[in-house]
PDB file of N, CA and C in Angstrom:
ATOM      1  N   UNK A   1      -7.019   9.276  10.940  1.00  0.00           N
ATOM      2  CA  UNK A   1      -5.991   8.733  10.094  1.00  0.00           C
ATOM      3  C   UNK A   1      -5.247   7.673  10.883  1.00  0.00           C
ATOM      4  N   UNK A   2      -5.055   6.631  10.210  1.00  0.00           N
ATOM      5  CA  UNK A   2      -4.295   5.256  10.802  1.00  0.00           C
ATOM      6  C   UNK A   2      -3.102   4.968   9.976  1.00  0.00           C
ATOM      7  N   UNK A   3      -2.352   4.823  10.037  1.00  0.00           N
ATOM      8  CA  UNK A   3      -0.937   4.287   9.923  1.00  0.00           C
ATOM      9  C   UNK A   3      -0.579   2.833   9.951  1.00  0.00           C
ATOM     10  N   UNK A   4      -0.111   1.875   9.413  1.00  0.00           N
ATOM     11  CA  UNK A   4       0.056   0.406   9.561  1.00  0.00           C
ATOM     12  C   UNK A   4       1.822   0.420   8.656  1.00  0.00           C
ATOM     13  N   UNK A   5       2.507   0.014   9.763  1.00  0.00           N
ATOM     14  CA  UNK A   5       4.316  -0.053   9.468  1.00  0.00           C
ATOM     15  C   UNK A   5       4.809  -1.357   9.515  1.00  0.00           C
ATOM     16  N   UNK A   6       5.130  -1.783   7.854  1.00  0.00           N
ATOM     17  CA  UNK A   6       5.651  -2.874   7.711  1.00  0.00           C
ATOM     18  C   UNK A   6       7.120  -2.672   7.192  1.00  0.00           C
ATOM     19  N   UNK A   7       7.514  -4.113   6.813  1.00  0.00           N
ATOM     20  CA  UNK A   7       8.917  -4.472   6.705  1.00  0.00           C
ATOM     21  C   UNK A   7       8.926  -5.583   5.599  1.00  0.00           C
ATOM     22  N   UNK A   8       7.790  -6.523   5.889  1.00  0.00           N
ATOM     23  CA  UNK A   8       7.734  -7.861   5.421  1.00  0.00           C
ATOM     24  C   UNK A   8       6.447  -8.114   5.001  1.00  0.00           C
ATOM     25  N   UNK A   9       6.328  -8.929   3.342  1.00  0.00           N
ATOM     26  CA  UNK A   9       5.021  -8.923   3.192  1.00  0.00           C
ATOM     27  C   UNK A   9       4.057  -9.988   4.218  1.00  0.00           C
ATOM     28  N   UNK A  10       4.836 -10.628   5.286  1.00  0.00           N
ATOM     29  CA  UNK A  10       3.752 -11.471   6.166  1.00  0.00           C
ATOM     30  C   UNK A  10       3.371 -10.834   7.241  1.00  0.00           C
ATOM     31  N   UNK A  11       4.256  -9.264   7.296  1.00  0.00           N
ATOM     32  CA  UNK A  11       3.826  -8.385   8.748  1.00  0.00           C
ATOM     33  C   UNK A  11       2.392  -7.947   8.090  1.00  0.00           C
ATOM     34  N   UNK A  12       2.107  -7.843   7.024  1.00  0.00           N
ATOM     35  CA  UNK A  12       0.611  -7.178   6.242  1.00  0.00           C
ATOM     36  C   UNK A  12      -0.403  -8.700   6.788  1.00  0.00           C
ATOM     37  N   UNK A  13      -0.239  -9.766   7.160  1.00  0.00           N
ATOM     38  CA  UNK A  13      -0.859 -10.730   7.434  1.00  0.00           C
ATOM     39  C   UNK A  13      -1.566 -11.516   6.172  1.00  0.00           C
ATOM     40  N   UNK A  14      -2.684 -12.145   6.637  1.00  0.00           N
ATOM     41  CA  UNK A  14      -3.471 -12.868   5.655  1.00  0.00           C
ATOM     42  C   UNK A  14      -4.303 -12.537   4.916  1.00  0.00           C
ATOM     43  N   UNK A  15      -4.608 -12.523   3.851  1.00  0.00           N
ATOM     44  CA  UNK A  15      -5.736 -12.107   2.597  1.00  0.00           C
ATOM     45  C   UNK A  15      -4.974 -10.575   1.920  1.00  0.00           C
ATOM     46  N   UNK A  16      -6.257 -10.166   1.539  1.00  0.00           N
ATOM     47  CA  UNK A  16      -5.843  -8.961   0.790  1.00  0.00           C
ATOM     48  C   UNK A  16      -6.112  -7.722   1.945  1.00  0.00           C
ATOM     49  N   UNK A  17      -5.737  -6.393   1.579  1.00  0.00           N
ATOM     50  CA  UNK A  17      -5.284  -4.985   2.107  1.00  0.00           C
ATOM     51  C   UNK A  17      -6.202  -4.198   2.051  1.00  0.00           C
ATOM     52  N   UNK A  18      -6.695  -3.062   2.728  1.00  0.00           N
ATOM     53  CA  UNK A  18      -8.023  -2.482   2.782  1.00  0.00           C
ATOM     54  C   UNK A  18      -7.932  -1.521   2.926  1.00  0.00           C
ATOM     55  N   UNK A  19      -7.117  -0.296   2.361  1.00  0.00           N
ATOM     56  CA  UNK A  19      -6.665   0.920   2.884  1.00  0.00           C
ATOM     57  C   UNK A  19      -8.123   2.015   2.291  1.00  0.00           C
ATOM     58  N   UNK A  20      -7.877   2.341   3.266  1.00  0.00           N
ATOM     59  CA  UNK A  20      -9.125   4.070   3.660  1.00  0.00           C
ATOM     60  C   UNK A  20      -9.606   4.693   4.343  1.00  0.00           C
ATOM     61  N   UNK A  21     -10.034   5.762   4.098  1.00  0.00           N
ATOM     62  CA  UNK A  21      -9.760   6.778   5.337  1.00  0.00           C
ATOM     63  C   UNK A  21      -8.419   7.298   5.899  1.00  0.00           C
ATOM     64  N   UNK A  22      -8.041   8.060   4.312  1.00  0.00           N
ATOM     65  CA  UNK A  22      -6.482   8.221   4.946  1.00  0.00           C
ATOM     66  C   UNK A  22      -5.927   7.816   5.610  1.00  0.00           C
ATOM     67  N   UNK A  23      -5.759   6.152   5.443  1.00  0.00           N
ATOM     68  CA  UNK A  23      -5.124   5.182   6.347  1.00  0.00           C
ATOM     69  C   UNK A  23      -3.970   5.363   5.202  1.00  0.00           C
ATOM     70  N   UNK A  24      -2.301   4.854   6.070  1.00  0.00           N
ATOM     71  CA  UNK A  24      -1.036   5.141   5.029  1.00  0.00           C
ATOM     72  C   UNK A  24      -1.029   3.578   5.475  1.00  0.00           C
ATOM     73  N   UNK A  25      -0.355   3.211   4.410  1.00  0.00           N
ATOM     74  CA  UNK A  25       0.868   1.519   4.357  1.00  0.00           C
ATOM     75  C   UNK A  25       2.058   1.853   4.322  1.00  0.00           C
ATOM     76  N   UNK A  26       3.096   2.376   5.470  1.00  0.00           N
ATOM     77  CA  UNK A  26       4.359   2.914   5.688  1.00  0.00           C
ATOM     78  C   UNK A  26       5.534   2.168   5.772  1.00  0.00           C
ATOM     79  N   UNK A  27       6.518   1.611   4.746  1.00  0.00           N
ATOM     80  CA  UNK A  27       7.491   0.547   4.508  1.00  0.00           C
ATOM     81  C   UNK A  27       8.487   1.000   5.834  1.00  0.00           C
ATOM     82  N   UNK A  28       8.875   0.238   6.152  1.00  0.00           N
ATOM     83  CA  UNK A  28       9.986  -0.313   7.440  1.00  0.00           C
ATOM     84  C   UNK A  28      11.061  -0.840   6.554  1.00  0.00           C
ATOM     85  N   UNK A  29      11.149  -1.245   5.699  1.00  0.00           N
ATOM     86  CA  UNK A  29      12.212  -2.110   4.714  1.00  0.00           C
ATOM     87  C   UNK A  29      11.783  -2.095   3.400  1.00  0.00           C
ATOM     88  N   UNK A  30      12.613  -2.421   2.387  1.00  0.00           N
ATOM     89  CA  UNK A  30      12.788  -3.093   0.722  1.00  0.00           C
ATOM     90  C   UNK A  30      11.727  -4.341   1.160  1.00  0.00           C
ATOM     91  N   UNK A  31      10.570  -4.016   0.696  1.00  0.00           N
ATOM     92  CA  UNK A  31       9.751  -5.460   0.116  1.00  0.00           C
ATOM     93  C   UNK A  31       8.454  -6.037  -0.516  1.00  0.00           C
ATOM     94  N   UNK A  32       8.275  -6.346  -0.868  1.00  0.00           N
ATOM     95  CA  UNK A  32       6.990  -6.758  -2.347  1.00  0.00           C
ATOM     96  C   UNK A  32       5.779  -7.871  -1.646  1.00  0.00           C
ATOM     97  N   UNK A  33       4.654  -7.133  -2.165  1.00  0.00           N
ATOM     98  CA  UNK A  33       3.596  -8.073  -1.799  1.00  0.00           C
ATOM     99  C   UNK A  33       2.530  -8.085  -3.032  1.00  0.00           C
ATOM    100  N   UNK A  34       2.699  -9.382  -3.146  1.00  0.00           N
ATOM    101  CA  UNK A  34       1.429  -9.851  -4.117  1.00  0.00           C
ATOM    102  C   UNK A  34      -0.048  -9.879  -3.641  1.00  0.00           C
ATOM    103  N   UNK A  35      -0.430  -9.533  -2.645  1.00  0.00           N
ATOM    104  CA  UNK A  35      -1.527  -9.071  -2.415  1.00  0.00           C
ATOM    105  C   UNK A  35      -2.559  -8.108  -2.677  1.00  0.00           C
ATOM    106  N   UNK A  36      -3.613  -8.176  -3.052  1.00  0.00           N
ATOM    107  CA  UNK A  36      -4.457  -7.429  -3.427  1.00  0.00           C
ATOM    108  C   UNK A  36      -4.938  -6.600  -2.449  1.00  0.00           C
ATOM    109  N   UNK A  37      -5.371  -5.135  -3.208  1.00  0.00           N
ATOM    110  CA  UNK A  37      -5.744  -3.861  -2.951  1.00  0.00           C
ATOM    111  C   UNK A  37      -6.336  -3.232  -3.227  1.00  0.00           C
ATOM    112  N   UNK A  38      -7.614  -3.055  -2.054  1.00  0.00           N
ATOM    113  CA  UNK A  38      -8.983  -2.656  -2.409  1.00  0.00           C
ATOM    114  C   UNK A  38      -9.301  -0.840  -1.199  1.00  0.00           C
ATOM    115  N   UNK A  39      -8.833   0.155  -2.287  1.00  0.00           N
ATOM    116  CA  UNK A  39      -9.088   1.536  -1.650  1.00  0.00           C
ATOM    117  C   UNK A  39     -10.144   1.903  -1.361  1.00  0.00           C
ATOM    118  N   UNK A  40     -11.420   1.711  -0.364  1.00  0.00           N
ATOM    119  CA  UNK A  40     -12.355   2.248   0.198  1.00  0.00           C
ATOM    120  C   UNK A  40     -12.798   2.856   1.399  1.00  0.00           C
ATOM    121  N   UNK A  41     -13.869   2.961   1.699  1.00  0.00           N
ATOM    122  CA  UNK A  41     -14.154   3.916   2.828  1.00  0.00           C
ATOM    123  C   UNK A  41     -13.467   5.449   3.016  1.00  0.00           C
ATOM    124  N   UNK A  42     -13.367   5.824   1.831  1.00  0.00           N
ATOM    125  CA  UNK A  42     -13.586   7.435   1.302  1.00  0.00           C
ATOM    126  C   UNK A  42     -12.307   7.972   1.654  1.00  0.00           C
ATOM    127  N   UNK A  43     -11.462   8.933   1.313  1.00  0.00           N
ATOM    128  CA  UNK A  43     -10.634   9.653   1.762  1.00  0.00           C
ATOM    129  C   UNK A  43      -9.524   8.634   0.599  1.00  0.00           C
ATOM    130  N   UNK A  44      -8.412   9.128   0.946  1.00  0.00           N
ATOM    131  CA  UNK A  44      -7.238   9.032   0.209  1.00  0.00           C
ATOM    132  C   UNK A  44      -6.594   7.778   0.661  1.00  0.00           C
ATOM    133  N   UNK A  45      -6.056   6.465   0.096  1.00  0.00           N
ATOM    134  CA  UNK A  45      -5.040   5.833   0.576  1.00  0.00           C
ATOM    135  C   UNK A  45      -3.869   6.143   0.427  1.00  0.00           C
ATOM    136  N   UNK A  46      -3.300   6.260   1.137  1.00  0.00           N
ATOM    137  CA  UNK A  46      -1.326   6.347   1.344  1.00  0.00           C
ATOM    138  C   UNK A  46      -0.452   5.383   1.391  1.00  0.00           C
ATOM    139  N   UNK A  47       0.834   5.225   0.447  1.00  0.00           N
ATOM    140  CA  UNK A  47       1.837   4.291   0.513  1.00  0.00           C
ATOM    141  C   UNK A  47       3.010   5.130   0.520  1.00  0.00           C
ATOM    142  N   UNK A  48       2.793   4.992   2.207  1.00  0.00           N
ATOM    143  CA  UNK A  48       4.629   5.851   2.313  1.00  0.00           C
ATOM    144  C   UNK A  48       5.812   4.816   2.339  1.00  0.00           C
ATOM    145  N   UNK A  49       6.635   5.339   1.094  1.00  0.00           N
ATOM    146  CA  UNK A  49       7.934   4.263   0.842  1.00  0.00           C
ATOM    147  C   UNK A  49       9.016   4.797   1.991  1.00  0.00           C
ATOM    148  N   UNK A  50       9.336   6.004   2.530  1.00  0.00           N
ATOM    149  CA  UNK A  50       9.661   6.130   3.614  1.00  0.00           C
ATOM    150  C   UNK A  50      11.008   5.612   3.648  1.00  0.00           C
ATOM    151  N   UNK A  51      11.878   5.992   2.073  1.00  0.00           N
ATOM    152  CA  UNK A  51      13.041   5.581   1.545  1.00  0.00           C
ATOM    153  C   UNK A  51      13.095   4.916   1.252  1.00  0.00           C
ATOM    154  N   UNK A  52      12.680   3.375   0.875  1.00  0.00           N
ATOM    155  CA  UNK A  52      12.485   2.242   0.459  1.00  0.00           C
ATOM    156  C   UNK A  52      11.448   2.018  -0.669  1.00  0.00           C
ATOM    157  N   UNK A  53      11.664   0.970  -1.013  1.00  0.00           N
ATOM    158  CA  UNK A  53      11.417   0.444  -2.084  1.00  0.00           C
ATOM    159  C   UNK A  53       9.873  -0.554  -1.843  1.00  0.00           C
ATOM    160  N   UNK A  54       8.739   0.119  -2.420  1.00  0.00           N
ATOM    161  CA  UNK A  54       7.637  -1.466  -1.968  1.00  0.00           C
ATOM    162  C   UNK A  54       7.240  -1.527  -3.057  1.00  0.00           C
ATOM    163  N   UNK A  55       7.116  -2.697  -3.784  1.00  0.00           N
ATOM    164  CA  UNK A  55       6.614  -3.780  -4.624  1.00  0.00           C
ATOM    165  C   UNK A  55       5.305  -4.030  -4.792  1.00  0.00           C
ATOM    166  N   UNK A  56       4.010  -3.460  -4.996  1.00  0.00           N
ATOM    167  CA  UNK A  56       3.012  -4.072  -4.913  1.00  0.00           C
ATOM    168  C   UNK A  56       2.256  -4.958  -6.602  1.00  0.00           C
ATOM    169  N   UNK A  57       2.542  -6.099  -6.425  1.00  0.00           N
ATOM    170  CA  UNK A  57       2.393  -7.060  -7.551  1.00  0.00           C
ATOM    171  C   UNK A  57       0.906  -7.316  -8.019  1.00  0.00           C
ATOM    172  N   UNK A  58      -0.345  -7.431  -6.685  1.00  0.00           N
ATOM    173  CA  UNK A  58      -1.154  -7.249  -6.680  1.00  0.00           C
ATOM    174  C   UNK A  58      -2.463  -6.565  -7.239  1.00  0.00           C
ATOM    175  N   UNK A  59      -3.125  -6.839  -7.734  1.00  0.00           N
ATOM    176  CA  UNK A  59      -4.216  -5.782  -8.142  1.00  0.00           C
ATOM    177  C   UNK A  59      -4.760  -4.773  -7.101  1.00  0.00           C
ATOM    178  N   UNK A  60      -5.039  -3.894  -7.371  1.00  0.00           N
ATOM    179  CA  UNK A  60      -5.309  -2.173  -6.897  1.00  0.00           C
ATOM    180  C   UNK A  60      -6.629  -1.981  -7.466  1.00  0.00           C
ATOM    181  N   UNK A  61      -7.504  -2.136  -6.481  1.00  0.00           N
ATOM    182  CA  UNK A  61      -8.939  -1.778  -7.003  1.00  0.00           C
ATOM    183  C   UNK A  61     -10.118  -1.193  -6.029  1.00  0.00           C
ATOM    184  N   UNK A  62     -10.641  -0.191  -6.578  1.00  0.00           N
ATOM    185  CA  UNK A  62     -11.686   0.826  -5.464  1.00  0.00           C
ATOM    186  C   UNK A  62     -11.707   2.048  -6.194  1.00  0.00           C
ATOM    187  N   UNK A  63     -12.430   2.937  -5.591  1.00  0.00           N
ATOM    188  CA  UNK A  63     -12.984   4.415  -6.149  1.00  0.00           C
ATOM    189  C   UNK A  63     -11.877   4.901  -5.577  1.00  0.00           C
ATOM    190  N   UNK A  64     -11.435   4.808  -4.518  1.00  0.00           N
ATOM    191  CA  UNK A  64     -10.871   6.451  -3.640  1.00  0.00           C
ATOM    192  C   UNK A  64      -9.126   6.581  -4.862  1.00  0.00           C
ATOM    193  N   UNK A  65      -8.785   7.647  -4.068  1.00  0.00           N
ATOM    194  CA  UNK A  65      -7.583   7.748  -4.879  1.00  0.00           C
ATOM    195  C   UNK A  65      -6.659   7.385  -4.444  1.00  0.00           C
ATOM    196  N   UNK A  66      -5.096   6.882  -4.655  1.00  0.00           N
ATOM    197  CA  UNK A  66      -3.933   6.331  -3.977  1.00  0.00           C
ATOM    198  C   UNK A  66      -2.704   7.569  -4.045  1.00  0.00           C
ATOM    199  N   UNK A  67      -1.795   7.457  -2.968  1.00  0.00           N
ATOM    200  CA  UNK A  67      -1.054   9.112  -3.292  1.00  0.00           C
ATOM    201  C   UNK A  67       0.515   7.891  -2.542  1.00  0.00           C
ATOM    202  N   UNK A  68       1.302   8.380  -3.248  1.00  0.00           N
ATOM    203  CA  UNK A  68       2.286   7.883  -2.978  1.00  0.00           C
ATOM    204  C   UNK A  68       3.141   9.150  -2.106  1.00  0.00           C
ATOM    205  N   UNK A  69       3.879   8.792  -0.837  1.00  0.00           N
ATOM    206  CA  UNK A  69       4.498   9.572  -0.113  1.00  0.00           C
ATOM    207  C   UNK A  69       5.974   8.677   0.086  1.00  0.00           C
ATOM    208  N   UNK A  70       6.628  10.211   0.418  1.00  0.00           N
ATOM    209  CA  UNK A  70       8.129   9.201   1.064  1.00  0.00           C
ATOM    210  C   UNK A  70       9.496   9.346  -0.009  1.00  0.00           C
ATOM    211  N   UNK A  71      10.273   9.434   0.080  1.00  0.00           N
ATOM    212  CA  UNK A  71      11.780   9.705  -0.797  1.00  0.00           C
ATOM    213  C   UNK A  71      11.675   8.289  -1.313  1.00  0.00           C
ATOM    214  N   UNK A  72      11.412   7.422  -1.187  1.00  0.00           N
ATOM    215  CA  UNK A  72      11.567   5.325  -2.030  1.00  0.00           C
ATOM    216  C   UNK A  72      10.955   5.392  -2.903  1.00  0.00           C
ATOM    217  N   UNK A  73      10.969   4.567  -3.458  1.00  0.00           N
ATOM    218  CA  UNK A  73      10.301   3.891  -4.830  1.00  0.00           C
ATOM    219  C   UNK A  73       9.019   3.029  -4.555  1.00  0.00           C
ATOM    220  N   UNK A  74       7.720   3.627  -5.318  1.00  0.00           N
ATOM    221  CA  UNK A  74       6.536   2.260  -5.239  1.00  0.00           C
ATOM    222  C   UNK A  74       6.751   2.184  -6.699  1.00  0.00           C
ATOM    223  N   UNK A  75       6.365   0.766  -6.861  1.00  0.00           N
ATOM    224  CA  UNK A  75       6.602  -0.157  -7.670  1.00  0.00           C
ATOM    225  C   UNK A  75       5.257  -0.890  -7.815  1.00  0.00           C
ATOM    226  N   UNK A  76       4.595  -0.478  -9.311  1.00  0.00           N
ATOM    227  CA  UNK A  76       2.787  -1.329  -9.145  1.00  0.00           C
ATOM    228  C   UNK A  76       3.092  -1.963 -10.193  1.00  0.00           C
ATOM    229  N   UNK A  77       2.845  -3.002  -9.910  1.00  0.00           N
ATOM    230  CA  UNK A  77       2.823  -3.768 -11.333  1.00  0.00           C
ATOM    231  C   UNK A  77       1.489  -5.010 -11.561  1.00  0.00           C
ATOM    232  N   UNK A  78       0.681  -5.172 -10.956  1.00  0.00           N
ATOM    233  CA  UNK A  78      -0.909  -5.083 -10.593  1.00  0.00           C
ATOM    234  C   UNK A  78      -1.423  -4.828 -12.143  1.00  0.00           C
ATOM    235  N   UNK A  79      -3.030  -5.977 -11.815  1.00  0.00           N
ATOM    236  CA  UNK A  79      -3.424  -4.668 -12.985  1.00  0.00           C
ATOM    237  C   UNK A  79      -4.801  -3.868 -12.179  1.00  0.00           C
ATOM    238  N   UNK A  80      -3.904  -2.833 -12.465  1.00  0.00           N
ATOM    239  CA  UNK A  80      -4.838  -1.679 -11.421  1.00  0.00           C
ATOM    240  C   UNK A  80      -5.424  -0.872 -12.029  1.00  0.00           C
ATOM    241  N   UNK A  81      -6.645  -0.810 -11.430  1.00  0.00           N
ATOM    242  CA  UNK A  81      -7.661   0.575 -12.199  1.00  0.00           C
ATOM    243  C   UNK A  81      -9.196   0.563 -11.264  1.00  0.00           C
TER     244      UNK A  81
END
């Protein structure tokens, strides 16, 4: 399991997001990324809001399943499936 702790959608870097293998996306701060999101390589993706608020505007697309963790708010507004 891998962990990746942001704040800012430019700490996520360039292109789109690749979460799997119970890898989490763990918010550091309030903030929104229009980047796309592709759940593979088996196991569960994680978006720990981690009290905060994350935004994902982006499309959400892959087999595995997504599990939201953390006391914050995720926010999909994507068109995901």
């Amino acid at each position: 399991m891998s962990a990746v702790a942001a704040g800012s959608d430019s700490a996520l870097g360039s292109g789109p997001l690749t979460i799997g293998n119970f890898a989490i996306l763990r918010a550091t701060a309030d903030f929104a990324t229009a980047k796309p999101v592709s759940l593979t390589g088996g196991g569960t993706g994680r978006f720990d809001t981690n009290g905060f608020t994350l935004t994902v505007a982006g499309n959400i697309t892959g087999t595995n399943t997504l599990t939201k963790e953390g006391a914050g708010t995720l926010v999909l507004s994507g068109n995901n499936g």
